[in-house]
Protein backbone atom coordinates (compact mmCIF):
# COMPACT_ATOMS: atom_id res chain seq x y z
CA UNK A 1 164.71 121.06 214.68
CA UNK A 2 163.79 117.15 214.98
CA UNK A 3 167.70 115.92 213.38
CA UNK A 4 170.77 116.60 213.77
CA UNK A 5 173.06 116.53 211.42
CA UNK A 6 177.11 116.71 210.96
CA UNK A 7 179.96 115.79 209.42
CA UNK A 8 183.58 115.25 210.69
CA UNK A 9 186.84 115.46 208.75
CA UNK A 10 188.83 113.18 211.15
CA UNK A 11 192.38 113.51 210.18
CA UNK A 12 195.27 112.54 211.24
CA UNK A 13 196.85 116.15 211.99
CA UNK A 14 192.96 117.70 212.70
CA UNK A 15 189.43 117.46 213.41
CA UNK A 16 186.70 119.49 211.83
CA UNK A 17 183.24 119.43 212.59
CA UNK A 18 180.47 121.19 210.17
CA UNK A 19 177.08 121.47 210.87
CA UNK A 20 174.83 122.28 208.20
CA UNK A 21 173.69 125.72 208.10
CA UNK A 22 176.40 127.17 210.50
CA UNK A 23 179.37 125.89 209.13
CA UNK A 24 182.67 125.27 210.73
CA UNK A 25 182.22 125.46 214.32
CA UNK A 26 185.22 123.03 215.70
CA UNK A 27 189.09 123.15 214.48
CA UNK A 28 191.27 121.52 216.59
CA UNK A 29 194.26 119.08 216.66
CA UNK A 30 193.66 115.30 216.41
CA UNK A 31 195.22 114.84 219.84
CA UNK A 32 193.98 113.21 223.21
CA UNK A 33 195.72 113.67 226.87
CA UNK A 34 194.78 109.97 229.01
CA UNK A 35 195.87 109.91 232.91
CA UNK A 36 197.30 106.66 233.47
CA UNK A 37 196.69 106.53 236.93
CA UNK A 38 193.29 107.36 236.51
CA UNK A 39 192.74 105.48 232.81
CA UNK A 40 190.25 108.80 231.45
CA UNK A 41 190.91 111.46 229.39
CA UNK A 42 191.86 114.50 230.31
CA UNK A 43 192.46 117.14 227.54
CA UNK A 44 190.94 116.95 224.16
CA UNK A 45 191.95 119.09 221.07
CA UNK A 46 194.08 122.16 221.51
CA UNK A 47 194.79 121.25 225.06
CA UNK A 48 196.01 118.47 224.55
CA UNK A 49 198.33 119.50 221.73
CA UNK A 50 199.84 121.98 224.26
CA UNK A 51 201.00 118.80 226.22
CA UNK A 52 202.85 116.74 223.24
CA UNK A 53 206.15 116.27 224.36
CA UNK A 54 205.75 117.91 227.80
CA UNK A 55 203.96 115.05 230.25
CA UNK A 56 204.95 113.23 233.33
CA UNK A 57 205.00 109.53 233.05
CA UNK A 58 201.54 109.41 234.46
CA UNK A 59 200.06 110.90 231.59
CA UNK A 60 200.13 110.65 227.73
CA UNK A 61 199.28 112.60 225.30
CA UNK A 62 199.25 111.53 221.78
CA UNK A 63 197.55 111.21 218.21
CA UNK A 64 194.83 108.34 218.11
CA UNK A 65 194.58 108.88 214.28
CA UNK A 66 197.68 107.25 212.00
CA UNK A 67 198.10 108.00 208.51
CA UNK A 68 194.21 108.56 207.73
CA UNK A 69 192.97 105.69 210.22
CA UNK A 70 192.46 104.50 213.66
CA UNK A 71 195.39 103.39 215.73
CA UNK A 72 193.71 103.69 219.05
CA UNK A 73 189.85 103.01 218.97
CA UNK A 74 188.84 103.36 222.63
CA UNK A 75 191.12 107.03 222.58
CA UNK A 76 189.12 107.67 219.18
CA UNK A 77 185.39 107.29 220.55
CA UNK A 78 186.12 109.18 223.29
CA UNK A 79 187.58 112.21 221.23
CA UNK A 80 184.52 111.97 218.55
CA UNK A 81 182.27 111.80 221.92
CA UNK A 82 184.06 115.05 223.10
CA UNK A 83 183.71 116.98 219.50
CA UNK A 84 180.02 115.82 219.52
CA UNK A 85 179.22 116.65 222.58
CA UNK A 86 181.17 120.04 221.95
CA UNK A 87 179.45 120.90 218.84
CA UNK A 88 175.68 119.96 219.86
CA UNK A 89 175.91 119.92 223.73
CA UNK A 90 175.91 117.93 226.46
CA UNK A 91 172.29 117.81 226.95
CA UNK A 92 170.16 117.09 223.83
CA UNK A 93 167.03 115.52 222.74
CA UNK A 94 167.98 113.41 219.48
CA UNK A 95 171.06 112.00 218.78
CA UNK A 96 172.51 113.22 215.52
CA UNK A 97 173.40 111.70 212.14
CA UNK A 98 176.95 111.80 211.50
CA UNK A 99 179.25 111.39 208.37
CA UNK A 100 182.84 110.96 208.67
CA UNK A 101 185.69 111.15 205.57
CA UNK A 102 187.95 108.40 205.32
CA UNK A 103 191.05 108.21 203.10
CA UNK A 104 190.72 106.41 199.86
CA UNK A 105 193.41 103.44 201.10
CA UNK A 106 191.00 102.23 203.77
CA UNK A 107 190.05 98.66 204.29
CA UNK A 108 187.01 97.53 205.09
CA UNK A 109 187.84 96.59 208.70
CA UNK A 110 189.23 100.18 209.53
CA UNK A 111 185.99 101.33 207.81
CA UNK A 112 184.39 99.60 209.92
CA UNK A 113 186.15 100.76 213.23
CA UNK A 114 185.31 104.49 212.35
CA UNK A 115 181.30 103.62 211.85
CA UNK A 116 181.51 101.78 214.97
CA UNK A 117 183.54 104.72 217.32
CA UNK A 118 180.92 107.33 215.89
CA UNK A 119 177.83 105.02 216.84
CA UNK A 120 179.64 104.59 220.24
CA UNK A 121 180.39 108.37 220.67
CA UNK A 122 176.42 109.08 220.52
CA UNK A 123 175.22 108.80 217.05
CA UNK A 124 172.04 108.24 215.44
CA UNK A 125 173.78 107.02 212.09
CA UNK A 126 176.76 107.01 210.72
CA UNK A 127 178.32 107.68 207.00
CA UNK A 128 181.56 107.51 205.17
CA UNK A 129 182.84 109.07 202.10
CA UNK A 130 185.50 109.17 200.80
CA UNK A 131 188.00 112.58 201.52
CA UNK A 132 188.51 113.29 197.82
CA UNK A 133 184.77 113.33 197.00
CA UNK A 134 184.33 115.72 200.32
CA UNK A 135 186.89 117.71 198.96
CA UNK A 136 185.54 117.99 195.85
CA UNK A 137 181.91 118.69 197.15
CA UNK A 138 183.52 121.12 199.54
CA UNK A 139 185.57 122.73 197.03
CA UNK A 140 182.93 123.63 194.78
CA UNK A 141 183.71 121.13 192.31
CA UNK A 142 180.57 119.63 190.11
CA UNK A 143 181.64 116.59 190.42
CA UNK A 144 178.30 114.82 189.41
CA UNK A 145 179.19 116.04 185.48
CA UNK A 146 180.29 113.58 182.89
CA UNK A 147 183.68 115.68 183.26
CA UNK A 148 186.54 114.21 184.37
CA UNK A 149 187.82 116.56 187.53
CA UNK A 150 191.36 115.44 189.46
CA UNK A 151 191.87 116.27 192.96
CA UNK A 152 194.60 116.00 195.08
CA UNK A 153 194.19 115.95 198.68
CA UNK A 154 196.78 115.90 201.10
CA UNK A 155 196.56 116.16 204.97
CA UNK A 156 198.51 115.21 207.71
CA UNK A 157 198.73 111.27 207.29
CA UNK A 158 197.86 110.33 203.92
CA UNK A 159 197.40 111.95 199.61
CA UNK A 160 194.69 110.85 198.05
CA UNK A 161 194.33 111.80 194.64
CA UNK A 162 191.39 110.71 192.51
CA UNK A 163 189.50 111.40 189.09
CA UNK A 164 186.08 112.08 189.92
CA UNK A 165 183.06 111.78 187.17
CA UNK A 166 179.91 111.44 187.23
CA UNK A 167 179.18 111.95 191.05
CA UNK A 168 181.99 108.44 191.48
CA UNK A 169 185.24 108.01 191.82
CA UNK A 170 187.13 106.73 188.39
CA UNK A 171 190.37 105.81 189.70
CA UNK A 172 192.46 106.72 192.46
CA UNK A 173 195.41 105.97 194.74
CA UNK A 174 195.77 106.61 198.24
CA UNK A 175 200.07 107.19 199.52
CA UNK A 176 200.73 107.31 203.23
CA UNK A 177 203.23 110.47 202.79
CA UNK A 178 201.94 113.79 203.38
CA UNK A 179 201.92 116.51 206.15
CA UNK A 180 203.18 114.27 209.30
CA UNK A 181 205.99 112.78 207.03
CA UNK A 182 207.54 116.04 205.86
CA UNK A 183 207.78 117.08 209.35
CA UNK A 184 209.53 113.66 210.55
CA UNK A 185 211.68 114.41 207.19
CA UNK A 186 213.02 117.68 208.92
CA UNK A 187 213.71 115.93 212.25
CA UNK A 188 215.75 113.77 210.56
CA UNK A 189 217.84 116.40 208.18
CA UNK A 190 218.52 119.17 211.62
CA UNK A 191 219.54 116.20 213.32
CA UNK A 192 222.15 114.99 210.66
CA UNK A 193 223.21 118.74 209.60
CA UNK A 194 222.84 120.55 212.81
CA UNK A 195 223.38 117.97 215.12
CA UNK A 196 220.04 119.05 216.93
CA UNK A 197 216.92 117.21 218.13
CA UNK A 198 213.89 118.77 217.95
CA UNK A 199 210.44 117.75 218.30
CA UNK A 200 206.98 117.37 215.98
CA UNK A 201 205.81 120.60 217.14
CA UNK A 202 208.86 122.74 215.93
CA UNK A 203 209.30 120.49 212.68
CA UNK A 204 206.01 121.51 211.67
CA UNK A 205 206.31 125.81 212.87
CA UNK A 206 209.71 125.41 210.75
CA UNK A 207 207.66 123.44 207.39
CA UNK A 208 204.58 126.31 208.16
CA UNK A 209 207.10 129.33 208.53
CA UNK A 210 209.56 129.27 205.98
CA UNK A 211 209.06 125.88 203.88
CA UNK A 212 208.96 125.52 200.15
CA UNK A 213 208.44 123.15 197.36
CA UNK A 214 211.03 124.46 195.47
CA UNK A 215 214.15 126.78 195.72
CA UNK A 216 214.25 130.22 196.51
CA UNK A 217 216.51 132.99 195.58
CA UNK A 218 215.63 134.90 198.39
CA UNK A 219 215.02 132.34 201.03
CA UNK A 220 214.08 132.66 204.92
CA UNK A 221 215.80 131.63 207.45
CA UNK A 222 214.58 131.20 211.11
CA UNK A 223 215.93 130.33 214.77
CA UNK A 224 215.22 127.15 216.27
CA UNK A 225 215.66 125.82 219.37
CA UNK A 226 216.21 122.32 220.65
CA UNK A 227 218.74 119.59 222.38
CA UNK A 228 222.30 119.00 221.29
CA UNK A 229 223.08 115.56 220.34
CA UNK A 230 226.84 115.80 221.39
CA UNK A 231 226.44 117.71 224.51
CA UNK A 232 223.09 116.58 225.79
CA UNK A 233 222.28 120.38 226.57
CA UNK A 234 219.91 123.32 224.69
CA UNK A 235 221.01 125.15 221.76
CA UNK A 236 219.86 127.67 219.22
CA UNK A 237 220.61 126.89 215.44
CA UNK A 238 219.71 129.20 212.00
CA UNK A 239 217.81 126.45 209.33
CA UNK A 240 217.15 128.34 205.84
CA UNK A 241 214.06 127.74 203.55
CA UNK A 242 216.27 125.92 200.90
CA UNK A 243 217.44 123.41 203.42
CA UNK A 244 214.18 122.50 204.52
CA UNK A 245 213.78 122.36 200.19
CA UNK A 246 216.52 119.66 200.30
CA UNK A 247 214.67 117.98 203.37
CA UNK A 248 211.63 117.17 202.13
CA UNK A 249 212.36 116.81 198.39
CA UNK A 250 211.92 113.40 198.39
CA UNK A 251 208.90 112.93 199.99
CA UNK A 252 207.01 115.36 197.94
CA UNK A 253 208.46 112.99 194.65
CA UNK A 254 206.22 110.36 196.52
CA UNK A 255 203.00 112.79 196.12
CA UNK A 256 203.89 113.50 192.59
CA UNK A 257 204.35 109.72 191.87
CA UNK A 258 201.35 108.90 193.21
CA UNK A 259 199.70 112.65 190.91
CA UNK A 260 201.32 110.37 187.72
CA UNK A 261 200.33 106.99 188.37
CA UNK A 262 196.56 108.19 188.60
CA UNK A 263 197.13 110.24 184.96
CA UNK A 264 198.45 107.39 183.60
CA UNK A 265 195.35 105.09 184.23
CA UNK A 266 192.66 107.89 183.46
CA UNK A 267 191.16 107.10 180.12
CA UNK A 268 191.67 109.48 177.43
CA UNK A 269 188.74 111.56 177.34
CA UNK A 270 188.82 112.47 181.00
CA UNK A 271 192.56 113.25 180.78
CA UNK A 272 191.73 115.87 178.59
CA UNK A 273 189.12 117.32 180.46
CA UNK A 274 191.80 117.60 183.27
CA UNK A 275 194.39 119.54 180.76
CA UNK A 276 191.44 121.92 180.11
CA UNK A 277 190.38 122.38 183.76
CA UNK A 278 193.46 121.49 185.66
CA UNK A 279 193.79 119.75 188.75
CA UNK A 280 192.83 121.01 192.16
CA UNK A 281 194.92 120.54 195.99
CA UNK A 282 192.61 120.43 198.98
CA UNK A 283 194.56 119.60 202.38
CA UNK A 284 196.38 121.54 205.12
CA UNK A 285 199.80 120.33 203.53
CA UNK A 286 198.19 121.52 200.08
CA UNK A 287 199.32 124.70 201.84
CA UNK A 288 202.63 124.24 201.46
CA UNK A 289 204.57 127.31 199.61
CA UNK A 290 205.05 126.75 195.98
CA UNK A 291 203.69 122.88 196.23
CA UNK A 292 200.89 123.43 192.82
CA UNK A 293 204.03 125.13 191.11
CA UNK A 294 206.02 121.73 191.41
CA UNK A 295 203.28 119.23 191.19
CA UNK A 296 202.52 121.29 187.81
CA UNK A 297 205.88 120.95 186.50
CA UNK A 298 206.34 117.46 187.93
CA UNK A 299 203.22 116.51 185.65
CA UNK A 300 202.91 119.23 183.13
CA UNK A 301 199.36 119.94 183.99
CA UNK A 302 198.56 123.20 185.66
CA UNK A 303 197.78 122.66 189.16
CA UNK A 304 195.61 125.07 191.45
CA UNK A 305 195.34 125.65 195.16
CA UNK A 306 191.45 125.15 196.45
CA UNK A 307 189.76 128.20 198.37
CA UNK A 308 189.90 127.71 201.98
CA UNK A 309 192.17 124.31 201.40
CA UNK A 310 192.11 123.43 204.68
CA UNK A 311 188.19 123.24 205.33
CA UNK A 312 187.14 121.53 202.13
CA UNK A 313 186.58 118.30 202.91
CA UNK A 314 184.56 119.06 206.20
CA UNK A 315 182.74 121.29 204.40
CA UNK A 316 181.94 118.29 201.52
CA UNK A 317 181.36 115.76 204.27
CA UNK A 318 178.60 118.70 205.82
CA UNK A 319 177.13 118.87 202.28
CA UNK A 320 176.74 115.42 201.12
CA UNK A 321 175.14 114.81 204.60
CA UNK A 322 172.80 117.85 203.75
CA UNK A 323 171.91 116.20 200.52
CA UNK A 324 171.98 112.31 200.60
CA UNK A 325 170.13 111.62 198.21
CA UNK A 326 172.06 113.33 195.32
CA UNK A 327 175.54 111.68 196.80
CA UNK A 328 174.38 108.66 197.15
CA UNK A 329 176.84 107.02 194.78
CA UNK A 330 179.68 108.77 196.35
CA UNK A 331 178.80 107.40 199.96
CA UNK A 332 177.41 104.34 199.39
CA UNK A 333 180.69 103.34 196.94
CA UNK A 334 182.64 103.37 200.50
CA UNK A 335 181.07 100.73 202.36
């Protein structure tokens, strides 16, 4: 095989790399461990996760990805040089083509930045599209119909919805509130109820575990640990699924702002295409427990979860790379 070819959802919460043909063959957390002392990296991925929160001062661990974009470029190439070099192997014979997804909010200067970390991690070439057309792609979605199709896809730093029709993007709005954002949101509400601090990693197990979009009669409740704020010392507190409702309530009225404000600029004839079809979440967030039942009644459009959510737009970027030449419109619209 003379190419190489893949594509790279590089969010903000996670990485996934798809190669054509075998599919998904990396998952793991957007997150980077750097030795001071030593200025190289140290843990990529999973590894490093296991360190957030839990370094010495000579080392840091953190996310090089912020809401959809690059924060830190030099801890960016070296993470798409490790997932490269992870999926394809250190020793190879042609360097591979590579597209990435980018939020629809990007400039053209942060564009830019992601193009030039995947040429400097080792590749051939290098694409962007934009995440709601991978989605789309990756979600099955025939997007290059004169039908207008709405999709909704949130992650860990950023919502992009978008009306997709004839293989290009209509309108669209981009909303730095999603997945990273509801966890901060519960930080903030144990701290002021419970009078506890707790960490990212333990927002998000509580938002995974026993969140919901909306109310429950039956709700869950679960333990959590973490440090007084009176005392200084550890304690163990009960948090219930409709408090963790009340948490994030107003951050998911940002995603169903930003749901409206694309409706409301879609012409006619594609809104009702929408009503007919419905629109469709993509996203780890998209995940969220009951989150289509109150977009749907936030909008009064029926709303339905993707298959596989979580993998759709790596799978779209993986596709489109596959098959240029029919997506050309969709890529080339992002540069």
């Amino acid at each position: 095989m003379f190419e190489t070819k893949i594509g790279i959802d590089l969010g903000t919460a996670n990485t996934l790399v798809y190669v054509p043909k075998r599919g998904i063959i990396i998952n793991e957390p957007t997150v980077v461990a750097i030795s001071l002392e030593e200025n190289r990296v140290l843990a990529v991925g999973q590894e490093a996760k296991e360190m957030l929160g839990r370094t010495p001062e000579t080392i840091v661990a953190s996310r090089p990805m912020k809401d959809g974009v690059i924060a830190d470029y030099r801890v960016t190439e070296a993470m798409l040089r490790y997932f490269i070099n992870k999926a394809l192997g250190n020793v190879r014979f042609f360097r591979p083509e590579v597209m990435i997804s980018v939020p629809g909010g990007i400039t053209s200067t942060e564009r830019r930045a992601v193009i030039d970390a995947a040429l400097a991690a080792g590749a051939k070439s290098a694409y962007v599209i934009k995440e709601t057309v991978a989605a789309a792609i990756g979600a099955g979605i025939p997007i290059s119909e004169a039908r207008g199709n709405l999709i909704i896809d949130i992650g860990g730093g950023t919502t992009d919805v978008a009306v997709l029709s004839l293989g290009g993007i209509v309108n669209s709005t981009s909303v730095r509130t999603a997945g990273n954002r509801l966890d901060q949101a519960i930080i903030d509400f144990v701290r002021k109820k419970h009078g506890l601090a707790i960490g990212d990693r333990t927002a998000e197990e509580i938002k995974i575990n026993i969140g919901s979009a909306v109310s429950l009669n039956e709700e869950e409740v679960m333990e959590i640990k973490g440090r007084d704020m009176v005392s200084g010392l550890p304690k163990t507190v009960t948090v219930t699924t409709n408090e963790v409702v009340q948490a994030i309530s107003d951050e998911l009225l940002e995603i169903a702002k930003a749901v409206k404000t694309v409706l409301q600029e879609t012409p006619p004839e594609l809104a009702s295409d929408i009503i007919d079809k419905g629109m469709v979440m993509t996203g780890g967030t998209a995940m969220l427990r009951n989150l289509d039942h109150y977009i749907a009644q936030s909008v009064g459009v029926p709303c339905f979860l993707a298959e596989e959510p979580l993998l759709c737009v790596a799978k779209g970027t993986g596709v489109a790379l596959d098959n240029l030449d029919s997506y050309k419109k969709s890529i080339l619209s992002t540069k």
